[in-house]
PDB file of N, CA and C in Angstrom:
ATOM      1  N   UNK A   1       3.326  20.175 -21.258  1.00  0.00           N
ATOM      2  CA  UNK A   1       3.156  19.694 -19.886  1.00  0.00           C
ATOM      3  C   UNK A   1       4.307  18.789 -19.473  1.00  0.00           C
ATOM      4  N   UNK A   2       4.842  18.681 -18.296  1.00  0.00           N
ATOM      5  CA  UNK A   2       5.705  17.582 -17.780  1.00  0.00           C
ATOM      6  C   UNK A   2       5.452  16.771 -17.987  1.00  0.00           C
ATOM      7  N   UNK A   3       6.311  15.294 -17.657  1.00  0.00           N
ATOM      8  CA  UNK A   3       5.916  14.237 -18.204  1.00  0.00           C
ATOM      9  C   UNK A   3       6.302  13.613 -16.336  1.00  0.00           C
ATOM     10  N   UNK A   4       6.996  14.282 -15.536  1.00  0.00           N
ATOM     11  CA  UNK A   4       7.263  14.108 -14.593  1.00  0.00           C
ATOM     12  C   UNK A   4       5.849  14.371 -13.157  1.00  0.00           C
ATOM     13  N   UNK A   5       4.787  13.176 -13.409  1.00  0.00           N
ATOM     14  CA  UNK A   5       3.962  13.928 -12.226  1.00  0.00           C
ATOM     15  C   UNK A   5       4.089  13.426 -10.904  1.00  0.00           C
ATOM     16  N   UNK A   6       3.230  14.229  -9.793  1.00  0.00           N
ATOM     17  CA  UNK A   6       3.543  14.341  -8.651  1.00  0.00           C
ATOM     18  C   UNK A   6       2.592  12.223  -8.231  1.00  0.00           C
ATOM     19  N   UNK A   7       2.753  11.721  -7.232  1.00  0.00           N
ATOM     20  CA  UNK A   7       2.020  10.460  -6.718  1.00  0.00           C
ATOM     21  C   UNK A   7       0.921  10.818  -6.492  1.00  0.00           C
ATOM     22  N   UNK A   8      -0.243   9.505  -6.842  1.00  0.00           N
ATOM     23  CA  UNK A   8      -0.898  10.038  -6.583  1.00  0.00           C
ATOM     24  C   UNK A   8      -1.866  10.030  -5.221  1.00  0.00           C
ATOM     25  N   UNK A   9      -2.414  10.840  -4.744  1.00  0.00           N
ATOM     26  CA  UNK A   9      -2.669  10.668  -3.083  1.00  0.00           C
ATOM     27  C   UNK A   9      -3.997   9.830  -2.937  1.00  0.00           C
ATOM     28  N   UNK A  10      -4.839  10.145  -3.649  1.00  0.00           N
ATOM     29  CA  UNK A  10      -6.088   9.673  -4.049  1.00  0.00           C
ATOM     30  C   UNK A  10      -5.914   8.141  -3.896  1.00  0.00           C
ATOM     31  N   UNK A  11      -5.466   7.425  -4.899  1.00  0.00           N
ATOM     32  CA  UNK A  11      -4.874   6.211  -4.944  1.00  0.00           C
ATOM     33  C   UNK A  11      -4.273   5.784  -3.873  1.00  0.00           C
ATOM     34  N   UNK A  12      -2.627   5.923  -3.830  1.00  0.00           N
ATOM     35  CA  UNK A  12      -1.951   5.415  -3.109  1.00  0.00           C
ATOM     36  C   UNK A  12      -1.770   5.964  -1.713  1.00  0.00           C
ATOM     37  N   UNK A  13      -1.969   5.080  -0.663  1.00  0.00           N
ATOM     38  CA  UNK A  13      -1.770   5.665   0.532  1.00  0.00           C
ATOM     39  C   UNK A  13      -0.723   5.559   1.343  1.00  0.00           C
ATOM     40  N   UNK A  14      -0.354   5.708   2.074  1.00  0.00           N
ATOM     41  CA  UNK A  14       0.934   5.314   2.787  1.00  0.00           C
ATOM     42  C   UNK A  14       1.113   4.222   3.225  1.00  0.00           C
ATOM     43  N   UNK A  15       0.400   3.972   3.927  1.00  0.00           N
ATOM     44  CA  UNK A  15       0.066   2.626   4.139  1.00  0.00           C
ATOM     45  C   UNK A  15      -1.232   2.025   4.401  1.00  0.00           C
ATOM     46  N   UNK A  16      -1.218   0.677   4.593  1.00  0.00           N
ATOM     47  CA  UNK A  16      -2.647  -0.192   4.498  1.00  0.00           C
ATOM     48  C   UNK A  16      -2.296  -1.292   5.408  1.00  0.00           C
ATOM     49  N   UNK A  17      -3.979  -1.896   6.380  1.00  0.00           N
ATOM     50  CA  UNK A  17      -3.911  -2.342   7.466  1.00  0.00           C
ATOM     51  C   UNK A  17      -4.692  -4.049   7.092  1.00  0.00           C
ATOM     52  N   UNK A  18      -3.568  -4.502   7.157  1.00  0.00           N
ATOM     53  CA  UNK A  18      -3.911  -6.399   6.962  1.00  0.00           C
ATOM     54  C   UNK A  18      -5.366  -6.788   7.779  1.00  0.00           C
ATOM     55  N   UNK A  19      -6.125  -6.829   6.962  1.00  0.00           N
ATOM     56  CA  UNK A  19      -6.918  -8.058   7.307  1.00  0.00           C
ATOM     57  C   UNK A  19      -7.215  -9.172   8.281  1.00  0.00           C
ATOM     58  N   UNK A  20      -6.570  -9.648   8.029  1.00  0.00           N
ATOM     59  CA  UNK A  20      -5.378 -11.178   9.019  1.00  0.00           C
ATOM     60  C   UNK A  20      -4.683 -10.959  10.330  1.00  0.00           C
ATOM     61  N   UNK A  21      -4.030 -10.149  10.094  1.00  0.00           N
ATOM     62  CA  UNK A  21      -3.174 -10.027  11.106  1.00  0.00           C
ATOM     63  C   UNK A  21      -2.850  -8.342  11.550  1.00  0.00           C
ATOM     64  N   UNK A  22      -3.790  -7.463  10.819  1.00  0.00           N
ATOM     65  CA  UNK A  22      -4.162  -5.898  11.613  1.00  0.00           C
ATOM     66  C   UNK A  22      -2.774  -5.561  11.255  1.00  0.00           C
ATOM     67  N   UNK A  23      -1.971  -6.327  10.603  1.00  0.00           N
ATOM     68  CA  UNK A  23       0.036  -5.069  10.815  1.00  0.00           C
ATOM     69  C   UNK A  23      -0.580  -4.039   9.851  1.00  0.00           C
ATOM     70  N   UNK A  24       0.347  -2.810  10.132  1.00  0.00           N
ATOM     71  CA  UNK A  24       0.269  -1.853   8.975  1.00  0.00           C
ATOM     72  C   UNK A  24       1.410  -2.428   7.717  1.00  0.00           C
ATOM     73  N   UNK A  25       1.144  -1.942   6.798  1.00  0.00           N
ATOM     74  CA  UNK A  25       2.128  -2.258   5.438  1.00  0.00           C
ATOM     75  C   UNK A  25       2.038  -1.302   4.485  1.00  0.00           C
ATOM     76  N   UNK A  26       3.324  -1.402   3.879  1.00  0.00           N
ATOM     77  CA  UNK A  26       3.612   0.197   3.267  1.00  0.00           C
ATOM     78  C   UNK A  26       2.616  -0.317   1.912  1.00  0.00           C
ATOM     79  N   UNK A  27       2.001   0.859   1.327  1.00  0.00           N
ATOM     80  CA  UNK A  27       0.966   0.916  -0.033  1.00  0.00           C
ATOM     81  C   UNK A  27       1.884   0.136  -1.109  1.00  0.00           C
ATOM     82  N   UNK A  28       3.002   0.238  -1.296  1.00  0.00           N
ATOM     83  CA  UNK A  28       3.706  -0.375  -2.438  1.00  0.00           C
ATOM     84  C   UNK A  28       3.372  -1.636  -2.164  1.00  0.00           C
ATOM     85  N   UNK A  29       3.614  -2.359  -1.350  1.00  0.00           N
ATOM     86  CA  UNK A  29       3.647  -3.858  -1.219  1.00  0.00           C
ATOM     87  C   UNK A  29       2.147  -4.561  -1.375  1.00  0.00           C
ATOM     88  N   UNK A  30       2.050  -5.404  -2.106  1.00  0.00           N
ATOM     89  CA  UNK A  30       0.733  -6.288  -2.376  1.00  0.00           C
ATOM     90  C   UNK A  30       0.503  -6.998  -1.352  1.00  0.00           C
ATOM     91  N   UNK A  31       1.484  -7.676  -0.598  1.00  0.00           N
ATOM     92  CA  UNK A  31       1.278  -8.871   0.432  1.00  0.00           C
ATOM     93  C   UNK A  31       1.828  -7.834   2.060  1.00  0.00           C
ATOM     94  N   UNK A  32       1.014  -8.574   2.815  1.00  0.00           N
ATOM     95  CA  UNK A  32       1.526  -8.175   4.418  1.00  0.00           C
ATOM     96  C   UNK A  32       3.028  -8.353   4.580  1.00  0.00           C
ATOM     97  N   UNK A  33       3.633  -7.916   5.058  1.00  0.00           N
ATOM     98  CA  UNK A  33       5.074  -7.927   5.833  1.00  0.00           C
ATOM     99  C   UNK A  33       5.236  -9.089   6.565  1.00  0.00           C
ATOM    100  N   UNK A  34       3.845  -9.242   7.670  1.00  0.00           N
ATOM    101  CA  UNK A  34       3.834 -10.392   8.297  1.00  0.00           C
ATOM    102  C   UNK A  34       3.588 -11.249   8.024  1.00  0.00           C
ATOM    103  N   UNK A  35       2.176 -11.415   7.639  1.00  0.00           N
ATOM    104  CA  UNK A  35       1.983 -12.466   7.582  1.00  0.00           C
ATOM    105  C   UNK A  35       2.124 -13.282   5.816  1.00  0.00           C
ATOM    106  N   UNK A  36       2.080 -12.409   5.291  1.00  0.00           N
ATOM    107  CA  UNK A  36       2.125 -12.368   3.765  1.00  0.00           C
ATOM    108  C   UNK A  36       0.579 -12.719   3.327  1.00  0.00           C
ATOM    109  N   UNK A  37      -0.555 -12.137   3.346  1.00  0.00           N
ATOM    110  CA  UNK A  37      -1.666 -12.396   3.207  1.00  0.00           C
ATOM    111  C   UNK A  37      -1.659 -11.169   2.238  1.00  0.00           C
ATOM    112  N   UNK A  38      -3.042 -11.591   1.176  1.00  0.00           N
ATOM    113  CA  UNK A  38      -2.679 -10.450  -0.478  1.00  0.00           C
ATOM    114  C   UNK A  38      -3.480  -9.246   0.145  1.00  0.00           C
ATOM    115  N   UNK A  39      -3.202  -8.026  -0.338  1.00  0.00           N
ATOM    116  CA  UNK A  39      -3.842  -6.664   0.707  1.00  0.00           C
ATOM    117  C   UNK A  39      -5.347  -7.212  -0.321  1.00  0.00           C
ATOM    118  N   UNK A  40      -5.791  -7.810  -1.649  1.00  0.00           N
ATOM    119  CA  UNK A  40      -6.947  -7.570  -1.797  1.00  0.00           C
ATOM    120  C   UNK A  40      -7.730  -9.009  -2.093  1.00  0.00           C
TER     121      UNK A  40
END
């Protein structure tokens, strides 16, 4: 089998919508863009 797999969609989404302050923020990032509040 590869060792190379595809992301996974299930999990990670494109992005995610702050709490706090409603910005969108890309799935990689833990904290808001804006406001820096933790996504959990």
């Amino acid at each position: 089998m590869s060792t190379i797999t595809k992301e996974r969609s299930t999990t990670e989404r494109t992005t995610w919508v702050c709490e706090n302050c409603t910005a969108e923020t890309a799935a990689v990032r833990k904290r808001c863009t804006e406001c820096g509040t933790s996504r959990y």
